[in-house]
PDB file of N, CA and C in Angstrom:
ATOM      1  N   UNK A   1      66.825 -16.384 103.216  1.00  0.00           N
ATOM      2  CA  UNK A   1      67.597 -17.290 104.037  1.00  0.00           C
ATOM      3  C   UNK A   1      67.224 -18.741 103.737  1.00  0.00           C
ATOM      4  N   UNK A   2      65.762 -19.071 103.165  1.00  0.00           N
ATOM      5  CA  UNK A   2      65.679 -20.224 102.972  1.00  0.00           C
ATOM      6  C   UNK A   2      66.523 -21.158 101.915  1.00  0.00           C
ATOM      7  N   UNK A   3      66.876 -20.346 100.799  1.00  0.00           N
ATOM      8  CA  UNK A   3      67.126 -20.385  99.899  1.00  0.00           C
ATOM      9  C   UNK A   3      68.895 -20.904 100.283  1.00  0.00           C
ATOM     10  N   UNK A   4      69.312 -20.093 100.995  1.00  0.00           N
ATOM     11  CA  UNK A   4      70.731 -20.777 101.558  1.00  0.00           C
ATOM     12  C   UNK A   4      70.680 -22.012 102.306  1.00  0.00           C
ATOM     13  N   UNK A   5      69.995 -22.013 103.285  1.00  0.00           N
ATOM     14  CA  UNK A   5      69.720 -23.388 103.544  1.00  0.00           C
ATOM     15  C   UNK A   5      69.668 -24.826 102.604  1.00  0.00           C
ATOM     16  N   UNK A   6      68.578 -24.564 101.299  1.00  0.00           N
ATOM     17  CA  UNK A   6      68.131 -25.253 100.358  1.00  0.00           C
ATOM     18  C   UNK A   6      69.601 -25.792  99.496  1.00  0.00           C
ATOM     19  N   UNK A   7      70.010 -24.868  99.479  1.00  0.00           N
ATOM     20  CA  UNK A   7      71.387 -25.068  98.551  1.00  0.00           C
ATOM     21  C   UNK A   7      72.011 -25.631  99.553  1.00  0.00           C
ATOM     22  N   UNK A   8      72.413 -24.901 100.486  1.00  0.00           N
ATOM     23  CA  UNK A   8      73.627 -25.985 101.378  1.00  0.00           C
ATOM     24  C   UNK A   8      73.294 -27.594 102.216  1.00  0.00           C
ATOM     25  N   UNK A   9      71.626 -28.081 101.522  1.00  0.00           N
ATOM     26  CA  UNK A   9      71.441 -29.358 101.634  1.00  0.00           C
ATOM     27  C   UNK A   9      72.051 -29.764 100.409  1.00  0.00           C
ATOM     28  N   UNK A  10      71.448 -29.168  99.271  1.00  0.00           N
ATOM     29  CA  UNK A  10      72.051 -30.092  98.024  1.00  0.00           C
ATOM     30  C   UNK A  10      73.752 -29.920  97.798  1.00  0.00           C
ATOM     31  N   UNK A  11      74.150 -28.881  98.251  1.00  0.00           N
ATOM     32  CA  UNK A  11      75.644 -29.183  98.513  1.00  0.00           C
ATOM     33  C   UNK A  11      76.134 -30.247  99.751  1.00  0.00           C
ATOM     34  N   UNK A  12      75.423 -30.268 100.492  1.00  0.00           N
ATOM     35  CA  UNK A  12      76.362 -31.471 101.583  1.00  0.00           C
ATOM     36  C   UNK A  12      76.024 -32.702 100.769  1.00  0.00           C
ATOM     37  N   UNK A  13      75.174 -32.849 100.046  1.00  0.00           N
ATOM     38  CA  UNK A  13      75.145 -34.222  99.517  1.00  0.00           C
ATOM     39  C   UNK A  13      75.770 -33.961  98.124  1.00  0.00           C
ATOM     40  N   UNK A  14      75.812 -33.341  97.635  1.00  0.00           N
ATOM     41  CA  UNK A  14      77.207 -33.429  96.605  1.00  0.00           C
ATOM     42  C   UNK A  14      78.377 -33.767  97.117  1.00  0.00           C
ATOM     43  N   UNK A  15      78.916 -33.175  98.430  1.00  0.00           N
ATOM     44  CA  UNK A  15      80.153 -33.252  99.093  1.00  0.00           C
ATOM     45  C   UNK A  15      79.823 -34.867  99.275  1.00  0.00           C
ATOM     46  N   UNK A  16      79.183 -34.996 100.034  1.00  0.00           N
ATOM     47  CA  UNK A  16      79.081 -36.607  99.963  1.00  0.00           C
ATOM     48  C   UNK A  16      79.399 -37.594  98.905  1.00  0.00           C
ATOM     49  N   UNK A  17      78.443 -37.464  97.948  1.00  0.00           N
ATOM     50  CA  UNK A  17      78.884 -37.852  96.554  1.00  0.00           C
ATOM     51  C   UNK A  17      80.556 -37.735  96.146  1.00  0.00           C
ATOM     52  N   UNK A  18      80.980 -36.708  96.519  1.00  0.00           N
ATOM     53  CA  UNK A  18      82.391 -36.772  96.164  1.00  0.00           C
ATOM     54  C   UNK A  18      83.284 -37.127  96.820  1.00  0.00           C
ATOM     55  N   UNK A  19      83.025 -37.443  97.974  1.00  0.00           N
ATOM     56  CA  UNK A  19      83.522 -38.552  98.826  1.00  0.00           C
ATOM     57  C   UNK A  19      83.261 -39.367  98.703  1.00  0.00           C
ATOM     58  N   UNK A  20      82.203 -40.071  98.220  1.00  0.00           N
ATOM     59  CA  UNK A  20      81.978 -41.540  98.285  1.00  0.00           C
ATOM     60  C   UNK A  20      83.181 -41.665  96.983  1.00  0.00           C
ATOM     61  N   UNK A  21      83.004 -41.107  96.149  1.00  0.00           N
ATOM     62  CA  UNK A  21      83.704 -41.194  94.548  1.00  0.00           C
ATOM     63  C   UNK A  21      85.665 -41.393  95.255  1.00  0.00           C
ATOM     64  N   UNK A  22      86.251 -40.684  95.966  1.00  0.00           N
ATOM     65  CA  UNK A  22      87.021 -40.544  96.666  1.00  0.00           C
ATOM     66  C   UNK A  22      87.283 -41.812  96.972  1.00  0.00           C
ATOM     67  N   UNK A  23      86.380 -42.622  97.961  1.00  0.00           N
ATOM     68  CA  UNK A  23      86.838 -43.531  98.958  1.00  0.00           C
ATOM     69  C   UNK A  23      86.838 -44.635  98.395  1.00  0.00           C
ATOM     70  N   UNK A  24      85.494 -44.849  97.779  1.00  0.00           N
ATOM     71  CA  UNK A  24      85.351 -45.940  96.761  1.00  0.00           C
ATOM     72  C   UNK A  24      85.956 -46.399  95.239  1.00  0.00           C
ATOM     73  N   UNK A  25      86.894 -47.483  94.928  1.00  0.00           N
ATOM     74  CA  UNK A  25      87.965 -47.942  93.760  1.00  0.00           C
ATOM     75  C   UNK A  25      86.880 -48.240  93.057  1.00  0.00           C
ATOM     76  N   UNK A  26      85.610 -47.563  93.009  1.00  0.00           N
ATOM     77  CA  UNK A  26      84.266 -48.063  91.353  1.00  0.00           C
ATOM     78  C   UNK A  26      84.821 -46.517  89.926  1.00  0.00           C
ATOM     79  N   UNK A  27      84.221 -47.234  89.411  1.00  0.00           N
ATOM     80  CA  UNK A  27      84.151 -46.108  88.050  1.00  0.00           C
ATOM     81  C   UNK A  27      83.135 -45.156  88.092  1.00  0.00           C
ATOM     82  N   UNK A  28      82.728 -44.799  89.218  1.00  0.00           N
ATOM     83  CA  UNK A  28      81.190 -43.919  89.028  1.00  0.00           C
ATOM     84  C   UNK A  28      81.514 -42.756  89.566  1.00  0.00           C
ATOM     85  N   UNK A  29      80.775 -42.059  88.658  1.00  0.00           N
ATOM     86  CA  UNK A  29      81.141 -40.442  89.109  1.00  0.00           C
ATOM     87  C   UNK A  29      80.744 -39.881  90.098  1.00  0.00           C
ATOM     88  N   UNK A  30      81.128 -39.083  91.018  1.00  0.00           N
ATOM     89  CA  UNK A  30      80.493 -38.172  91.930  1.00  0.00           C
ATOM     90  C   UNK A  30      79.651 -37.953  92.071  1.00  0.00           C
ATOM     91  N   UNK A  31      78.774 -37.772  90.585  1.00  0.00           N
ATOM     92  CA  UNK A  31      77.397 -37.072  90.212  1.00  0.00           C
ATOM     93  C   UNK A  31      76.711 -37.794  90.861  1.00  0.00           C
ATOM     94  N   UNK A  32      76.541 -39.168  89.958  1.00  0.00           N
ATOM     95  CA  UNK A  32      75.909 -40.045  90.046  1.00  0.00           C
ATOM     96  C   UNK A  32      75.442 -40.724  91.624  1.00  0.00           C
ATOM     97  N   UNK A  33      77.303 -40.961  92.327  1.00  0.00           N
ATOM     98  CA  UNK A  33      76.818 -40.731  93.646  1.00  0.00           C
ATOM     99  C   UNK A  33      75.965 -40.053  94.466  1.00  0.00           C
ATOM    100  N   UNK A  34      76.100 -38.581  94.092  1.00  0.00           N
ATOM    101  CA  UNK A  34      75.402 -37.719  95.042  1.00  0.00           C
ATOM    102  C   UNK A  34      73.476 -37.640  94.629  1.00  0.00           C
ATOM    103  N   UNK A  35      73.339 -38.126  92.995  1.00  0.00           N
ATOM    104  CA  UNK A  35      72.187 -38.324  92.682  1.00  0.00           C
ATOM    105  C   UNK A  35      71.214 -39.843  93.735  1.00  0.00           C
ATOM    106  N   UNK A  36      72.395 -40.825  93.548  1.00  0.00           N
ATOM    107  CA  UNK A  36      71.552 -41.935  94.145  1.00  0.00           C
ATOM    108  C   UNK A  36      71.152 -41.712  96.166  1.00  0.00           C
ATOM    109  N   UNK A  37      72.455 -40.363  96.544  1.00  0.00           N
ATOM    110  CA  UNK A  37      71.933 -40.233  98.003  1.00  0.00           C
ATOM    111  C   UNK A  37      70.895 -39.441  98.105  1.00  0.00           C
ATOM    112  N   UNK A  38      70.804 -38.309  97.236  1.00  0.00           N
ATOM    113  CA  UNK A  38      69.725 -37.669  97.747  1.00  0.00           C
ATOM    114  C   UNK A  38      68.263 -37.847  97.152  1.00  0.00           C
ATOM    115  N   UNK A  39      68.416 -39.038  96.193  1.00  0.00           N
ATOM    116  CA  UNK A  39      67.165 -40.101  95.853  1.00  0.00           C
ATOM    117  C   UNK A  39      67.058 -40.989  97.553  1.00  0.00           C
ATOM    118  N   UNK A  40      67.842 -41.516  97.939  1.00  0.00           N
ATOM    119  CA  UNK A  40      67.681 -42.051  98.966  1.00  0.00           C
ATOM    120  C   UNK A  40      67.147 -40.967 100.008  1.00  0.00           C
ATOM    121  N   UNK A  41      67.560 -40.007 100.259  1.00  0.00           N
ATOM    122  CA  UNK A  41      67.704 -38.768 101.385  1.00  0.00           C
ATOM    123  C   UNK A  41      65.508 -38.305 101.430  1.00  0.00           C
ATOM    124  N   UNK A  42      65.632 -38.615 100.039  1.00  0.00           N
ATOM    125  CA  UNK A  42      64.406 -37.973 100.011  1.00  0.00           C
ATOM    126  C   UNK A  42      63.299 -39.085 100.157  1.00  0.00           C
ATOM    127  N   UNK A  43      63.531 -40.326  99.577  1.00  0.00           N
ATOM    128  CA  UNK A  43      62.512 -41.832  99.418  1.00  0.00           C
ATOM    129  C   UNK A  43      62.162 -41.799 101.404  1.00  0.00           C
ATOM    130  N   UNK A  44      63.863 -41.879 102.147  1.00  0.00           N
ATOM    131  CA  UNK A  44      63.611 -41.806 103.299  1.00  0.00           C
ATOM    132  C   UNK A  44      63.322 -41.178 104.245  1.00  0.00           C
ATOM    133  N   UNK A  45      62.948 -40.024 103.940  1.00  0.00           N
ATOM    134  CA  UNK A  45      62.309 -38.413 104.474  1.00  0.00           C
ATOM    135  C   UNK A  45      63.501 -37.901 105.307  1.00  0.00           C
ATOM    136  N   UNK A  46      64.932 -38.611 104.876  1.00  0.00           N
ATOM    137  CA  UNK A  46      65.754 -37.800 105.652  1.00  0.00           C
ATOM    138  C   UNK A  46      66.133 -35.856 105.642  1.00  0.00           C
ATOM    139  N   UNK A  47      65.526 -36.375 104.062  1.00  0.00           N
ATOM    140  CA  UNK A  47      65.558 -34.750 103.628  1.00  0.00           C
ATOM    141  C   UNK A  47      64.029 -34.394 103.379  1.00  0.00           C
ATOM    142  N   UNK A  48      63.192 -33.456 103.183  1.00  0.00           N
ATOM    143  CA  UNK A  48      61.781 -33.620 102.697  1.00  0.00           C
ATOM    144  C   UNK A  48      61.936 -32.702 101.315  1.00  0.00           C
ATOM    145  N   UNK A  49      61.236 -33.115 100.370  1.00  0.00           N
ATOM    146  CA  UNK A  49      61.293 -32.235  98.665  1.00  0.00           C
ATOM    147  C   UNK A  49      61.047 -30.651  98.834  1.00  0.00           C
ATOM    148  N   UNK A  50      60.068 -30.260 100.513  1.00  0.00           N
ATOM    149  CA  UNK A  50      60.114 -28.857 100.391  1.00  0.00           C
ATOM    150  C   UNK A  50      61.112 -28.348 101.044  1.00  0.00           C
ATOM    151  N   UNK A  51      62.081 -28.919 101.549  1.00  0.00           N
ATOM    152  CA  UNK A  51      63.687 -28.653 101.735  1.00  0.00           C
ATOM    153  C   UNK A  51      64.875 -28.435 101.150  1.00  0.00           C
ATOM    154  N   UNK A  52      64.309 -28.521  99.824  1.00  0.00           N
ATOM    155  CA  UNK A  52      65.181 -28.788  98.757  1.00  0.00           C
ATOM    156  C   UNK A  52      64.628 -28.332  97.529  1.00  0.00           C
ATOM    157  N   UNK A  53      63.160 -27.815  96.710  1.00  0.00           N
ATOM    158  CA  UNK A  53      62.363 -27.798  95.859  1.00  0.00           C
ATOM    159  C   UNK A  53      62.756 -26.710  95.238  1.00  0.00           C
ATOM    160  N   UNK A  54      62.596 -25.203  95.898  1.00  0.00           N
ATOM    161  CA  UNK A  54      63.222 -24.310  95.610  1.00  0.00           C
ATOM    162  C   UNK A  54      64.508 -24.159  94.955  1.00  0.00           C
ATOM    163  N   UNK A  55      65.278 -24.734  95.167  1.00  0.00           N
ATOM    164  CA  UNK A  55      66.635 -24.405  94.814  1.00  0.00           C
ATOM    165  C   UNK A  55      66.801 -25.407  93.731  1.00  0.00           C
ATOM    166  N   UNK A  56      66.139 -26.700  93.716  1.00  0.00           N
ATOM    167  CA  UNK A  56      66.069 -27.336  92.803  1.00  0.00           C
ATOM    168  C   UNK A  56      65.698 -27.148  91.493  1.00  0.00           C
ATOM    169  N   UNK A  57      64.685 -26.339  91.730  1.00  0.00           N
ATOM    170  CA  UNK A  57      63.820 -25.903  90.433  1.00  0.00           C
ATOM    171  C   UNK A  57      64.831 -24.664  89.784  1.00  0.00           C
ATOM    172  N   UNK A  58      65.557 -23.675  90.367  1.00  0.00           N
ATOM    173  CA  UNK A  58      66.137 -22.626  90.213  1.00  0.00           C
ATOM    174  C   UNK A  58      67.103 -23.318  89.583  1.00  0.00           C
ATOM    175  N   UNK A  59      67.811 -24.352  90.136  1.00  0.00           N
ATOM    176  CA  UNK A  59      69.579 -25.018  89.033  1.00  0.00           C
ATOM    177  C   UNK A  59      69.039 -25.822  87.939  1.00  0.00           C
ATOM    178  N   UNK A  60      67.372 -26.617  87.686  1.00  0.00           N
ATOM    179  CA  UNK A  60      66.977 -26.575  86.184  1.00  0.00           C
ATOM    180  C   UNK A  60      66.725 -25.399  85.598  1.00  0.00           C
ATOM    181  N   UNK A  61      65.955 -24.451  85.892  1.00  0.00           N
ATOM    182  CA  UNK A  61      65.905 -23.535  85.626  1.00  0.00           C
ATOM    183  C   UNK A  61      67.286 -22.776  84.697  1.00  0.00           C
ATOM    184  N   UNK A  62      68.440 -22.781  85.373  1.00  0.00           N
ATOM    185  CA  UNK A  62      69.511 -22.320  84.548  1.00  0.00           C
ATOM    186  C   UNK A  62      70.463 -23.415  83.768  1.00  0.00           C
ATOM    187  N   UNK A  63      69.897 -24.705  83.870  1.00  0.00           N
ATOM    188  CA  UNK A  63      70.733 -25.621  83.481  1.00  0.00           C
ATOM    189  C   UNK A  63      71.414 -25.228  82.022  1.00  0.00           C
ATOM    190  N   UNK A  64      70.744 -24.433  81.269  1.00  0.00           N
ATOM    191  CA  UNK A  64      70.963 -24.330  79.788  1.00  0.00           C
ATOM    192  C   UNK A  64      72.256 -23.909  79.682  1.00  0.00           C
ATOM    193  N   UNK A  65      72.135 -22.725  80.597  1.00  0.00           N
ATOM    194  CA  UNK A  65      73.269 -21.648  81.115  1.00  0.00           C
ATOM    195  C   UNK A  65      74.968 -22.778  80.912  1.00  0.00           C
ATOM    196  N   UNK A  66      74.677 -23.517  81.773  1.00  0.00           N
ATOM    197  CA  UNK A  66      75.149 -24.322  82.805  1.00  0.00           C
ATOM    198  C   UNK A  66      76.147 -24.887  81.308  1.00  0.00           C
ATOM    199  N   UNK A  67      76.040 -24.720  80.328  1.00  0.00           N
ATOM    200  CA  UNK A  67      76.357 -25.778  79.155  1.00  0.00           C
ATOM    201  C   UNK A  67      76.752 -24.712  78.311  1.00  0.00           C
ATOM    202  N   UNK A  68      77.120 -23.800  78.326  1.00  0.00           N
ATOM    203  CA  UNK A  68      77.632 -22.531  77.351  1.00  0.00           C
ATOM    204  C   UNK A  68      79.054 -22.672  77.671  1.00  0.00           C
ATOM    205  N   UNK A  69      79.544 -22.582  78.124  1.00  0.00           N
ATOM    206  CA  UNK A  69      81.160 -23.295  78.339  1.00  0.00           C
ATOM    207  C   UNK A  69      81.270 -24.334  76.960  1.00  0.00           C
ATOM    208  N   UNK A  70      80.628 -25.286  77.098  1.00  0.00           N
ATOM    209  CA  UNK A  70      80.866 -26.446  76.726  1.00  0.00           C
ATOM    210  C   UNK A  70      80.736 -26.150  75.246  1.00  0.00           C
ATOM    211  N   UNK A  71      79.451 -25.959  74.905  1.00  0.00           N
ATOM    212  CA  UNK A  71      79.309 -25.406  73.682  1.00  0.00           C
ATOM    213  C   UNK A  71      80.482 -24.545  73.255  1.00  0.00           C
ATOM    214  N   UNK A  72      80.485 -23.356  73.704  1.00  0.00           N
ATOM    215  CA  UNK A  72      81.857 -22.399  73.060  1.00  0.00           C
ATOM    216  C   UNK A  72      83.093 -23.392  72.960  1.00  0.00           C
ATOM    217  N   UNK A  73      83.392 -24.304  73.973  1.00  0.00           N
ATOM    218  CA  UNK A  73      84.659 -25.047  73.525  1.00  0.00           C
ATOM    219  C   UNK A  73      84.699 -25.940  72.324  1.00  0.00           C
ATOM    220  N   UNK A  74      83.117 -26.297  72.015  1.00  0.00           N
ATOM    221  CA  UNK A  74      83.328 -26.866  70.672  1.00  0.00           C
ATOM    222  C   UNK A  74      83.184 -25.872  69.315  1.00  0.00           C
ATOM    223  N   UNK A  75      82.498 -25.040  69.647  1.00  0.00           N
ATOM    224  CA  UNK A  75      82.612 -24.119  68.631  1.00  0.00           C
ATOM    225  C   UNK A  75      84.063 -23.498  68.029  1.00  0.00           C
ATOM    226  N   UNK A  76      85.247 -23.894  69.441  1.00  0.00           N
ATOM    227  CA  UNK A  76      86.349 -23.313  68.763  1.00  0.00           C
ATOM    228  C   UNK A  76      87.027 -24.619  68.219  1.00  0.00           C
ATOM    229  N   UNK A  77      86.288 -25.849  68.326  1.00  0.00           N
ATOM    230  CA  UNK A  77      87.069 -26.690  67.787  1.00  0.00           C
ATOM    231  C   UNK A  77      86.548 -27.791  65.976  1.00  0.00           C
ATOM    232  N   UNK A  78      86.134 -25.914  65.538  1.00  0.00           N
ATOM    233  CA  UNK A  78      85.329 -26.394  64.742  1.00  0.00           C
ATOM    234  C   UNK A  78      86.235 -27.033  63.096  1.00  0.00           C
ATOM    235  N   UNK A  79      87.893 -26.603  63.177  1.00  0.00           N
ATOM    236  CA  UNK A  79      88.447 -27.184  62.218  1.00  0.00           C
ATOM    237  C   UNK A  79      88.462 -28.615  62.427  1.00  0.00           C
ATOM    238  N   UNK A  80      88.759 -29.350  63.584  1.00  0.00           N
ATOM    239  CA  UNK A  80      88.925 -30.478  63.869  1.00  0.00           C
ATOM    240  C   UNK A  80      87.802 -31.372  63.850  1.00  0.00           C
ATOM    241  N   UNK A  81      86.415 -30.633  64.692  1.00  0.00           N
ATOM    242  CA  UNK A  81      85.220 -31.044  64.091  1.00  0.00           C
ATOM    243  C   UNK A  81      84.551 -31.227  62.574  1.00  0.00           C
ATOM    244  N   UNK A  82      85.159 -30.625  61.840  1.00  0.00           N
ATOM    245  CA  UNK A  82      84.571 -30.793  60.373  1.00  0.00           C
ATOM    246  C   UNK A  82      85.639 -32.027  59.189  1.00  0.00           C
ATOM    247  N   UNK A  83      86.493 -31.845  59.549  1.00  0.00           N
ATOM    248  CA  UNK A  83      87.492 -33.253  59.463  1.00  0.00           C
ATOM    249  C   UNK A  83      86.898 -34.753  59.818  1.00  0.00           C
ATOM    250  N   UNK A  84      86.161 -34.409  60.803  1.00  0.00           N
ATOM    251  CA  UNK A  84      85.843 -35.956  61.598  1.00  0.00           C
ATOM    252  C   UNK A  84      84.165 -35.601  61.048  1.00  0.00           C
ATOM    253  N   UNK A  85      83.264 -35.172  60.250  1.00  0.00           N
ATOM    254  CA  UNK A  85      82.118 -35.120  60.132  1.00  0.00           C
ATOM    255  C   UNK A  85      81.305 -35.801  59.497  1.00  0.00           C
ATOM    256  N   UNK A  86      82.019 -36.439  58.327  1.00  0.00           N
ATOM    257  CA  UNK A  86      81.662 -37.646  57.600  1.00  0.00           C
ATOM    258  C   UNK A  86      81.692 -39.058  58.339  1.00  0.00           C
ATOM    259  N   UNK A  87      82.588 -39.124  58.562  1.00  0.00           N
ATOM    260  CA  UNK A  87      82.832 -40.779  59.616  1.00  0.00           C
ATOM    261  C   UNK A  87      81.924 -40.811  60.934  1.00  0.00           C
ATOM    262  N   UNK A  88      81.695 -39.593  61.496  1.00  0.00           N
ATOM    263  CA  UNK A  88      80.431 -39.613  62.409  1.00  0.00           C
ATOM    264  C   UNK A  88      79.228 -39.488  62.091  1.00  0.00           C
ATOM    265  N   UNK A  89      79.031 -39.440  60.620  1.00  0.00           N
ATOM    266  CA  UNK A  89      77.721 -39.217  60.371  1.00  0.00           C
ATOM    267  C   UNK A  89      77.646 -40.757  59.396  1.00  0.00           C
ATOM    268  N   UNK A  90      78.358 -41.532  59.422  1.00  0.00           N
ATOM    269  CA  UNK A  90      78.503 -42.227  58.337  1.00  0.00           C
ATOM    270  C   UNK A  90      78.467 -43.780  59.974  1.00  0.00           C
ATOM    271  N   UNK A  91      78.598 -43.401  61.031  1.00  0.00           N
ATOM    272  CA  UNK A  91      78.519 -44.031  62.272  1.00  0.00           C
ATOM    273  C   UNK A  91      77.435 -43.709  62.995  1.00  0.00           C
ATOM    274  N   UNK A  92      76.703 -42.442  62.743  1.00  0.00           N
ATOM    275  CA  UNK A  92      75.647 -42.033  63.863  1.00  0.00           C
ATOM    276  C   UNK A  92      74.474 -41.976  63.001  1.00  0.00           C
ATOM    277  N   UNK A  93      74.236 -42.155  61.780  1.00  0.00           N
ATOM    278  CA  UNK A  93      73.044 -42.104  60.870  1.00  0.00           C
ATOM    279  C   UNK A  93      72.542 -44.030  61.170  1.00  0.00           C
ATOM    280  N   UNK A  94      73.165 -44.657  60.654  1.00  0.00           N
ATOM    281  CA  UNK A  94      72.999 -45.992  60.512  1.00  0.00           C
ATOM    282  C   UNK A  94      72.550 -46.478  62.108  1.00  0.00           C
ATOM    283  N   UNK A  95      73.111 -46.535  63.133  1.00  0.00           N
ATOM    284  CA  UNK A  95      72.924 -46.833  64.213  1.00  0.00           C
ATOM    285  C   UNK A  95      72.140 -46.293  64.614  1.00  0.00           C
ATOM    286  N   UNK A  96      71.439 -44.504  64.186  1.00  0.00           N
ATOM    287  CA  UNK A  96      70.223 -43.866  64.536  1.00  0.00           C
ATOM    288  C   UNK A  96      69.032 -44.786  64.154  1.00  0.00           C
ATOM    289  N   UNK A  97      69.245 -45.276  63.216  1.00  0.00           N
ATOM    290  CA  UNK A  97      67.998 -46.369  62.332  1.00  0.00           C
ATOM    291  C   UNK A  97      67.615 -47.512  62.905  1.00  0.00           C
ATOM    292  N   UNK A  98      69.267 -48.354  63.556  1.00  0.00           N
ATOM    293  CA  UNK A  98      69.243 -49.471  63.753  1.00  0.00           C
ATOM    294  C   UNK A  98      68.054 -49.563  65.141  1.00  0.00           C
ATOM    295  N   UNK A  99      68.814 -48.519  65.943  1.00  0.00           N
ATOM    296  CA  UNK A  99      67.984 -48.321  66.985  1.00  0.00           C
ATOM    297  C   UNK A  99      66.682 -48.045  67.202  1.00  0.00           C
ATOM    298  N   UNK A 100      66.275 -46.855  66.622  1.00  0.00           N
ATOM    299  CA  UNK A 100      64.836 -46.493  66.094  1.00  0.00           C
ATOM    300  C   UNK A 100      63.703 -47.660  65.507  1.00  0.00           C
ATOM    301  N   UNK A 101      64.229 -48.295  64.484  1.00  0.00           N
ATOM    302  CA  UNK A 101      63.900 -49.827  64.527  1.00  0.00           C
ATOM    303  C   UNK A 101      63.514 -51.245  64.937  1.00  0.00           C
ATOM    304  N   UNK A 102      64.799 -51.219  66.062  1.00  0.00           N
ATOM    305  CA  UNK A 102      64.597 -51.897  67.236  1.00  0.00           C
ATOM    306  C   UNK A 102      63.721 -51.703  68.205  1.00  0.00           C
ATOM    307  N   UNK A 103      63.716 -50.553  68.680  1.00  0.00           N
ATOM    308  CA  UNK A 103      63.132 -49.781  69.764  1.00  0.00           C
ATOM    309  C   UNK A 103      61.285 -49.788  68.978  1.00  0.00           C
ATOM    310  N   UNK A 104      60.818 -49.381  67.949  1.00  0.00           N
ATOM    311  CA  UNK A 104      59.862 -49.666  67.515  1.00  0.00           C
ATOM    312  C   UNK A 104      59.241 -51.475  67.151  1.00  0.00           C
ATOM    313  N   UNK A 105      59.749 -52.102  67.026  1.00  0.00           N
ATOM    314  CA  UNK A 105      60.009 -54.191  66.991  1.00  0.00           C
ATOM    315  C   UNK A 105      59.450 -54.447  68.301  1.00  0.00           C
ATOM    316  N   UNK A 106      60.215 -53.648  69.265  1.00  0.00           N
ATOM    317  CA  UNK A 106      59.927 -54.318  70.798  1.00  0.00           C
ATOM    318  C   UNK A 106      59.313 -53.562  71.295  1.00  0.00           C
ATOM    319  N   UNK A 107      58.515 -52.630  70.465  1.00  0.00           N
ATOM    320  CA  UNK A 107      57.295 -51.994  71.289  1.00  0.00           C
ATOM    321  C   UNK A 107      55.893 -52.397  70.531  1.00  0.00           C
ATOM    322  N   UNK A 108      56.224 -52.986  69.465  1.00  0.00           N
ATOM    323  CA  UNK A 108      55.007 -53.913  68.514  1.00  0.00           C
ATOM    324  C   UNK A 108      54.649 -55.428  69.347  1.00  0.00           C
ATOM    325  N   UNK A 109      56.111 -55.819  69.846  1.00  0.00           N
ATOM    326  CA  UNK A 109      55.809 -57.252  70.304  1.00  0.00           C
ATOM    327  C   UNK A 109      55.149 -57.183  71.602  1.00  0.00           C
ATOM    328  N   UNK A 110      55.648 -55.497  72.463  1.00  0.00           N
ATOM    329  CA  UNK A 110      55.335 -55.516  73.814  1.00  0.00           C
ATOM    330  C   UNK A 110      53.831 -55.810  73.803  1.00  0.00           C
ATOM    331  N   UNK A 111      53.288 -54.799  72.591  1.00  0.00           N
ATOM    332  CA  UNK A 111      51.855 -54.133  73.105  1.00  0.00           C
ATOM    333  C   UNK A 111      51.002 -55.841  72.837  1.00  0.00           C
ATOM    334  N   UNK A 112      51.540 -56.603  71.705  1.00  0.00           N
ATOM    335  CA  UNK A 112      51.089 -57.546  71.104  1.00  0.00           C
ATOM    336  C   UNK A 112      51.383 -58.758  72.090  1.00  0.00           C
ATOM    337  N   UNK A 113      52.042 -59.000  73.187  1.00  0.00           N
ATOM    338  CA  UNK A 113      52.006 -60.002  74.235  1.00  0.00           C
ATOM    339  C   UNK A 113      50.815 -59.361  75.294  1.00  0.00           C
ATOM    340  N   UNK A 114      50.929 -58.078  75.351  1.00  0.00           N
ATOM    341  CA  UNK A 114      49.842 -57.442  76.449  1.00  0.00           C
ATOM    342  C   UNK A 114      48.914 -57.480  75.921  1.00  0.00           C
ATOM    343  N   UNK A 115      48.204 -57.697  74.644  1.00  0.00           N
ATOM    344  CA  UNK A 115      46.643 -57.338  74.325  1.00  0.00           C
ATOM    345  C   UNK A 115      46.522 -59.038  74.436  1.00  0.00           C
ATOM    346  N   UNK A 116      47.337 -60.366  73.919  1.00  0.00           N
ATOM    347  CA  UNK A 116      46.836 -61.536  73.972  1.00  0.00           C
ATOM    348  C   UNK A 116      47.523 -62.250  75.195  1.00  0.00           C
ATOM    349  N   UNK A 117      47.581 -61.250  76.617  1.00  0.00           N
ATOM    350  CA  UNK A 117      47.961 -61.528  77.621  1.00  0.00           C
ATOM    351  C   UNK A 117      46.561 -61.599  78.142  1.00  0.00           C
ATOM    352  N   UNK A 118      46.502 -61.022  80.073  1.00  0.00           N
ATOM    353  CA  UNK A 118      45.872 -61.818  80.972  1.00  0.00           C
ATOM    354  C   UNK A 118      44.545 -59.994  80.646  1.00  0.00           C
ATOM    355  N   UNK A 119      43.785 -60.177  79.407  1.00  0.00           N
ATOM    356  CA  UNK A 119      42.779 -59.089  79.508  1.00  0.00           C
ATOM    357  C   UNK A 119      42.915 -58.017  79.300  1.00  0.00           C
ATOM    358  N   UNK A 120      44.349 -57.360  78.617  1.00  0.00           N
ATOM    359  CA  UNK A 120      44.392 -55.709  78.679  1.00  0.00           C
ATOM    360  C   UNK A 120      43.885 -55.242  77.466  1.00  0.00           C
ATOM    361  N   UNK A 121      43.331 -54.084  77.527  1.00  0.00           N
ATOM    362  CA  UNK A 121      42.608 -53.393  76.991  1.00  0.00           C
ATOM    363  C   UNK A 121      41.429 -54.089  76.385  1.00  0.00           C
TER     364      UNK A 121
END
């Protein structure tokens, strides 16, 4: 029985979420809504984490699951996918670098303002 309970918290705040998405003219998804209330629900002990933990852990738990749909729909769209495979790899290789690059630059400069900053390490 707990376990129904657990779920039908994280469902009223989905329902929420999809009302807010509803009422509100923003671009943000439902999800997202119902993620930032029950971040709030929980920061403010409206909900407590062992009210919710259980059931939480159980929908990561199958999340993988959760994405086999998705997968099989691309798997059947694999003529159309192999047509477009060069130009995405010829778009997602280069920008993999650019980034990787970047992201390594501003973690050289970070560490290098923090060591001749105020004493670290």
């Amino acid at each position: 029985m707990k376990w129904v309970f657990q779920f039908g918290r994280i469902l009223t705040v989905c329902f929420l979420g999809e009302t807010l998405a509803a009422l509100l003219p923003l671009p943000i998804p439902a999800s997202v809504y119902g993620l930032v209330l029950m971040l709030a629900a929980l920061k403010l002990g409206v909900i407590r984490l062992e009210q919710v933990q259980d059931a939480g852990r159980f929908l990561v738990a199958i999340l993988p699951v959760l994405f086999l749909p998705a997968a099989v729909g691309v798997m059947d769209l694999h003529a159309e996918l192999t047509a477009m495979l060069l130009p995405c790899l010829l778009a997602v290789v280069p920008v993999t670098v650019l980034v990787m690059g970047a992201a390594g630059l501003v973690t050289q400069w970070v560490r290098r303002t923090q060591k001749g900053g105020a004493g670290h390490e």
